[in-house]
C-alpha atoms as a PDB file:
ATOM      1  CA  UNK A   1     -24.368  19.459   1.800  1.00  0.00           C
ATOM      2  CA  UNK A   2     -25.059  18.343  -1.867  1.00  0.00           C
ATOM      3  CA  UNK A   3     -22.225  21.260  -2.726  1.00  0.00           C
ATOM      4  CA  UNK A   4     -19.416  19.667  -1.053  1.00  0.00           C
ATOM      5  CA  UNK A   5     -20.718  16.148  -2.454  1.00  0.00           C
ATOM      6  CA  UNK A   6     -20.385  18.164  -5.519  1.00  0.00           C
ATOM      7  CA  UNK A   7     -16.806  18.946  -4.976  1.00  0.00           C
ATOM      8  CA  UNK A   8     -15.621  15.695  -3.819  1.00  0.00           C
ATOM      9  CA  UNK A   9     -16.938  13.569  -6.798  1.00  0.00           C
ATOM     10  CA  UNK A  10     -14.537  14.647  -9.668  1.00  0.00           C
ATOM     11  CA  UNK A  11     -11.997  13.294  -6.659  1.00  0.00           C
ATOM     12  CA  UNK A  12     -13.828   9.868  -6.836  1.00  0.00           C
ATOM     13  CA  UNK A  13     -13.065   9.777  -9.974  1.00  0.00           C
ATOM     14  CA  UNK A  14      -9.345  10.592 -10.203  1.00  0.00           C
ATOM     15  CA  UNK A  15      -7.457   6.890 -10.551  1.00  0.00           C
ATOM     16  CA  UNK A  16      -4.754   8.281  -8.011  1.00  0.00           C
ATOM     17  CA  UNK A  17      -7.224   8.908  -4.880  1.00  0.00           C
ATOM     18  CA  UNK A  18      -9.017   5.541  -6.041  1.00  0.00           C
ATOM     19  CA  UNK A  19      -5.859   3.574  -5.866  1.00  0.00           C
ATOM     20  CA  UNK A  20      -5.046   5.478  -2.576  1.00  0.00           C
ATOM     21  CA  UNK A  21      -8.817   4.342  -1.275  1.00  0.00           C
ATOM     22  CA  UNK A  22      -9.358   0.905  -2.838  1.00  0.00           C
ATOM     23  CA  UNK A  23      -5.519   0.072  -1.803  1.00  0.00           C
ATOM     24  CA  UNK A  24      -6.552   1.005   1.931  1.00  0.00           C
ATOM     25  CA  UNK A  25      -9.118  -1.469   1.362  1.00  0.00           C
ATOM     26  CA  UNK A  26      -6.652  -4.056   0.427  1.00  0.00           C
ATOM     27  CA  UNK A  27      -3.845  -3.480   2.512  1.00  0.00           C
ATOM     28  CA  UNK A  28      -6.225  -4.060   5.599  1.00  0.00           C
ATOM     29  CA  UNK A  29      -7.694  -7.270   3.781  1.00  0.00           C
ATOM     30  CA  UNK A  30      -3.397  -8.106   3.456  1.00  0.00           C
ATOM     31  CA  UNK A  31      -3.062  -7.357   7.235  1.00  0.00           C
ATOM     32  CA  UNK A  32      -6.113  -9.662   8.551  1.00  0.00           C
ATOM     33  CA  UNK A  33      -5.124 -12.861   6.373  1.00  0.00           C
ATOM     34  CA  UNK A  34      -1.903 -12.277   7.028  1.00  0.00           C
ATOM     35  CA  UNK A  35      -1.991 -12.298  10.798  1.00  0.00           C
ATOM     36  CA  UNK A  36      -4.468 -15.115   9.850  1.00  0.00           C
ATOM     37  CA  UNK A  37      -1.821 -17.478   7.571  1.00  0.00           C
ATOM     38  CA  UNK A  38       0.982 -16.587  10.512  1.00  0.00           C
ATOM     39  CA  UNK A  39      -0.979 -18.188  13.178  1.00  0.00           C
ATOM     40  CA  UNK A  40      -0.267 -21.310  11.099  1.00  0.00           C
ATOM     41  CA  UNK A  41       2.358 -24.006  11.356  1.00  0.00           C
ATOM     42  CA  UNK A  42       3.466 -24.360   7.710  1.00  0.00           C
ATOM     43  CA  UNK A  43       7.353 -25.573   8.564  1.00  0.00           C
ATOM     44  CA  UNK A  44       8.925 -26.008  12.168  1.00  0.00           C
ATOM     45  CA  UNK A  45      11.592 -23.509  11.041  1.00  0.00           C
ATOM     46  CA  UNK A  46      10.404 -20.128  12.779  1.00  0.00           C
ATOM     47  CA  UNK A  47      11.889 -18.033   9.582  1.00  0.00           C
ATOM     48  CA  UNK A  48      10.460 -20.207   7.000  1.00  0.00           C
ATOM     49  CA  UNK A  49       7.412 -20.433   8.323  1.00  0.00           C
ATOM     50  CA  UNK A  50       7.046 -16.868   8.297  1.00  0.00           C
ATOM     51  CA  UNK A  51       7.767 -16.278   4.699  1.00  0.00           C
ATOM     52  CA  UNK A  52       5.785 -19.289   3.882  1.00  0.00           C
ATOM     53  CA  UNK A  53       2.647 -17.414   5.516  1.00  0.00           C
ATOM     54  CA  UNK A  54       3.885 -14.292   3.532  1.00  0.00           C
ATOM     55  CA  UNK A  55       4.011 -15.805  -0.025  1.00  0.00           C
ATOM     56  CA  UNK A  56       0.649 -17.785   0.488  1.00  0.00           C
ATOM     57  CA  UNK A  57      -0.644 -14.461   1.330  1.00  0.00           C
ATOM     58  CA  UNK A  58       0.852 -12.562  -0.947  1.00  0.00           C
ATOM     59  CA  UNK A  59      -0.634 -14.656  -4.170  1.00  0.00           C
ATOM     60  CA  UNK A  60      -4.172 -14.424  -2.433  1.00  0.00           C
ATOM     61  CA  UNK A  61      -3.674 -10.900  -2.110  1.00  0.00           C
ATOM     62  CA  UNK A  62      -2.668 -10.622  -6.213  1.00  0.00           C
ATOM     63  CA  UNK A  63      -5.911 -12.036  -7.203  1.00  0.00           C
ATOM     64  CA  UNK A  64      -8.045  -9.992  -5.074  1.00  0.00           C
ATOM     65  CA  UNK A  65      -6.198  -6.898  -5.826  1.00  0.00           C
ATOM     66  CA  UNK A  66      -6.995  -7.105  -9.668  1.00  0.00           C
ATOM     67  CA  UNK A  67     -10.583  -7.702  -9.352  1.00  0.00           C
ATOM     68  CA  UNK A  68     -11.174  -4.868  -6.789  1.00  0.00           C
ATOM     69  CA  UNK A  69      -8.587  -2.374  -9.281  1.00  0.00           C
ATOM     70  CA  UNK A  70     -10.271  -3.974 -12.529  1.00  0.00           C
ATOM     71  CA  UNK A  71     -13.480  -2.939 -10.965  1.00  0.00           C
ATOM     72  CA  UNK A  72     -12.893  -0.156  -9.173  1.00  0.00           C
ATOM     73  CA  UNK A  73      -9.892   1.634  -9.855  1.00  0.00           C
ATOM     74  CA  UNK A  74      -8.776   0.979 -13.238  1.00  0.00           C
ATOM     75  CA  UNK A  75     -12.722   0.484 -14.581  1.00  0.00           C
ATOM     76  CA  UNK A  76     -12.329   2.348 -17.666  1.00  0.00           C
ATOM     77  CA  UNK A  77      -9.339   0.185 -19.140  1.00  0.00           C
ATOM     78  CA  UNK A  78      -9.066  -1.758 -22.497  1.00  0.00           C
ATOM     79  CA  UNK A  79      -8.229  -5.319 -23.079  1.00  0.00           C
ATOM     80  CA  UNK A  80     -10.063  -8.674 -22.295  1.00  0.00           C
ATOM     81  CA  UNK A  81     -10.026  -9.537 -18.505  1.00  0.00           C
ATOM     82  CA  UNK A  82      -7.161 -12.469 -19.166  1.00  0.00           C
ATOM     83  CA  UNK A  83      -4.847 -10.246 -20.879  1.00  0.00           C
ATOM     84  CA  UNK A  84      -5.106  -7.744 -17.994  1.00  0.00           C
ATOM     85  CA  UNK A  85      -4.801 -10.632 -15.197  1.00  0.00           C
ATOM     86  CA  UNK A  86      -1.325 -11.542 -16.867  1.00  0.00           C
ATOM     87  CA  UNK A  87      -0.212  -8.094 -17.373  1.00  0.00           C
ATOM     88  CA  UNK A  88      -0.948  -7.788 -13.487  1.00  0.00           C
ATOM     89  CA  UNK A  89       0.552 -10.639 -12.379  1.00  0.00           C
ATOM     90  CA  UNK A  90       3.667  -9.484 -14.151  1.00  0.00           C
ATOM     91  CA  UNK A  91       4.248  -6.220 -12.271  1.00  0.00           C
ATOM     92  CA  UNK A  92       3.011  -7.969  -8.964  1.00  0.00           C
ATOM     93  CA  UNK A  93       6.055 -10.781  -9.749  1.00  0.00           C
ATOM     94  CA  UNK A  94       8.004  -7.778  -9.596  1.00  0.00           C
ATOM     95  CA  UNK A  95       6.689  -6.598  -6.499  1.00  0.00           C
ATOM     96  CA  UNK A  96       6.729 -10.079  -5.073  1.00  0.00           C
ATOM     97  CA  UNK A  97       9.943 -10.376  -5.410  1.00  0.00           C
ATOM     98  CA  UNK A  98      10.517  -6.823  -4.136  1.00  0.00           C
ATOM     99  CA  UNK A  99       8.672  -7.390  -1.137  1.00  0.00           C
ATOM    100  CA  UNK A 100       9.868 -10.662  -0.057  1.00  0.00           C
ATOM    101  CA  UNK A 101      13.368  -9.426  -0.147  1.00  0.00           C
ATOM    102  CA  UNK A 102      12.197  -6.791   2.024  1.00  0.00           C
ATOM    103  CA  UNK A 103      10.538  -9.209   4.476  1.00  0.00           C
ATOM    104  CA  UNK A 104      13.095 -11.635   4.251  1.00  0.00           C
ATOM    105  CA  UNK A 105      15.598  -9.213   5.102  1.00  0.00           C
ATOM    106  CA  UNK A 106      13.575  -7.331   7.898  1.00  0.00           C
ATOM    107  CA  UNK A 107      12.684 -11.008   9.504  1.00  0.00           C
ATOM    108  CA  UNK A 108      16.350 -12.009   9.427  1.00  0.00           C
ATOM    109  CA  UNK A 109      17.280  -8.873  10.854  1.00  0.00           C
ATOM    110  CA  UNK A 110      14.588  -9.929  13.988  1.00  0.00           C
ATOM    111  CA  UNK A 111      11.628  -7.544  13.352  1.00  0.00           C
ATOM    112  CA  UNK A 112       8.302  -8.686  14.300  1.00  0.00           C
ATOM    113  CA  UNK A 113       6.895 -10.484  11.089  1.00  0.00           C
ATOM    114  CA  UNK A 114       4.055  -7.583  11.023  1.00  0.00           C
ATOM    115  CA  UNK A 115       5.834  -4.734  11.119  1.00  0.00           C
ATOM    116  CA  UNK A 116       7.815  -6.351   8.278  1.00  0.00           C
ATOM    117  CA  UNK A 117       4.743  -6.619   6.661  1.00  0.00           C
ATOM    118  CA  UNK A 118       3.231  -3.200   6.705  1.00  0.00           C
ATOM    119  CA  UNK A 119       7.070  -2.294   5.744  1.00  0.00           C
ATOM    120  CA  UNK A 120       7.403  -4.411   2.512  1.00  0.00           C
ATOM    121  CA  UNK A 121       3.475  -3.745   1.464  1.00  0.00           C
ATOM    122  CA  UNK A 122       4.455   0.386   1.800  1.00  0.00           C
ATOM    123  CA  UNK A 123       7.436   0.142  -0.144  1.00  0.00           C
ATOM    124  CA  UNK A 124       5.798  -1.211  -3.044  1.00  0.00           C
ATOM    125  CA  UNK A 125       2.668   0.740  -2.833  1.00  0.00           C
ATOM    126  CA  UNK A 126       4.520   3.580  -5.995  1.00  0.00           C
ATOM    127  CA  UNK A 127       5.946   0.914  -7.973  1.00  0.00           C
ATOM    128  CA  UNK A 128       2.817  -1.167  -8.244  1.00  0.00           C
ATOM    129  CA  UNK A 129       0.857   2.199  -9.033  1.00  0.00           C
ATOM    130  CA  UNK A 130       2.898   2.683 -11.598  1.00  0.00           C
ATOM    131  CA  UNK A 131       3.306  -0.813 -13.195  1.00  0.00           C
ATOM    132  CA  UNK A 132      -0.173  -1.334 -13.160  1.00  0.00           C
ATOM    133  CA  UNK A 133      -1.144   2.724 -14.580  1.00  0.00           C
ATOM    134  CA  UNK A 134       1.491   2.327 -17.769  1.00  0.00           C
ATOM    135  CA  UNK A 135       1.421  -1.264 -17.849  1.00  0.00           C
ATOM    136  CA  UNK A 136      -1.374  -4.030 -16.542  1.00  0.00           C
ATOM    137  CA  UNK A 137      -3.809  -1.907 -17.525  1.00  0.00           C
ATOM    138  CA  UNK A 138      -3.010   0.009 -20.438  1.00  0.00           C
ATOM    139  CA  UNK A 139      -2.724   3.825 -21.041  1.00  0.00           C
ATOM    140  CA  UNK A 140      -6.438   3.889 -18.966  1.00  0.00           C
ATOM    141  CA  UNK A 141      -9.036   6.195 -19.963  1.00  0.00           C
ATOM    142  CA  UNK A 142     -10.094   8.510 -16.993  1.00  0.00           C
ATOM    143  CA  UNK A 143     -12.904  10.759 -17.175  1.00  0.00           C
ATOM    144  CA  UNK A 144     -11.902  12.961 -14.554  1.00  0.00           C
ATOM    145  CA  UNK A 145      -8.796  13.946 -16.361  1.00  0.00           C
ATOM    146  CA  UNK A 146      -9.169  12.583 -20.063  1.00  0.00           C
ATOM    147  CA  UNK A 147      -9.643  15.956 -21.941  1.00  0.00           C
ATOM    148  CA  UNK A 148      -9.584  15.055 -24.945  1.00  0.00           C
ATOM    149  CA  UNK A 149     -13.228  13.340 -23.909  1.00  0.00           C
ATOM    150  CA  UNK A 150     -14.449  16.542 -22.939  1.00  0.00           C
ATOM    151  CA  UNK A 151     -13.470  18.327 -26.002  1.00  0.00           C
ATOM    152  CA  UNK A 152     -15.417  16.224 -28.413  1.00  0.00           C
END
């Protein structure tokens, strides 16, 4: 038992599969406030209302998302906290407006406002992995597969 433990921690370690895990985590925390900000009346317009829900959730979503990456996923990155949070909310602008075109679109076109959800949240998953790697939070140190930290 403690030998396939073993095996799987250098895994836990590796910024890709904690991204993959900690965005699971996130994109079913995106799912359950948005179903929760669609259930309310923010315009009489059917449409607008719907991307009204999805930008409300989609800044809630930003903030959570760097605290559980800053944390989590990207723990061993440089910079103060503030500089990080803008460097985030820079590449998640992009994705916003990535994303909303894709809702926007995907509503207009009739599709049920979840499915256009899950759609526009997958389609961004890469980008924002690689916005926030490179950019938001710096060329991060990972001990998993840093070597020049395990050649000193």
């Amino acid at each position: 038992m403690m030998e396939r433990f073993s095996r799987l921690l250098p895994l836990l370690r590796d910024r890709r599969v904690l991204y993959l895990i900690n965005g699971s985590l996130i994109f079913g925390i995106n799912l359950i406030l948005a179903y929760a900000m669609f259930q309310v009346q923010w315009s009489e317009n059917e449409w607008r209302n719907e991307n009204i829900a999805n930008l409300i959730t989609t800044e809630f979503m930003v903030v959570i998302s760097f605290f559980i990456h800053n944390s989590l996923t990207w723990r061993h990155s440089f910079g103060s906290i503030w500089s990080k949070l803008w460097r985030f909310h820079l590449v998640s602008a992009g994705s916003l407006t990535i994303r909303t075109a894709i809702f926007a679109s995907l509503s207009y076109l009739g599709m049920h406002e979840m499915f256009a959800t899950v759609l526009s949240i997958a389609f961004i998953l890469f980008f924002n992995f690689v916005g926030f790697d490179r950019f938001a939070f710096g060329q991060a140190s990972d001990p998993a597969t840093d070597k020049t930290d395990q050649e000193k």
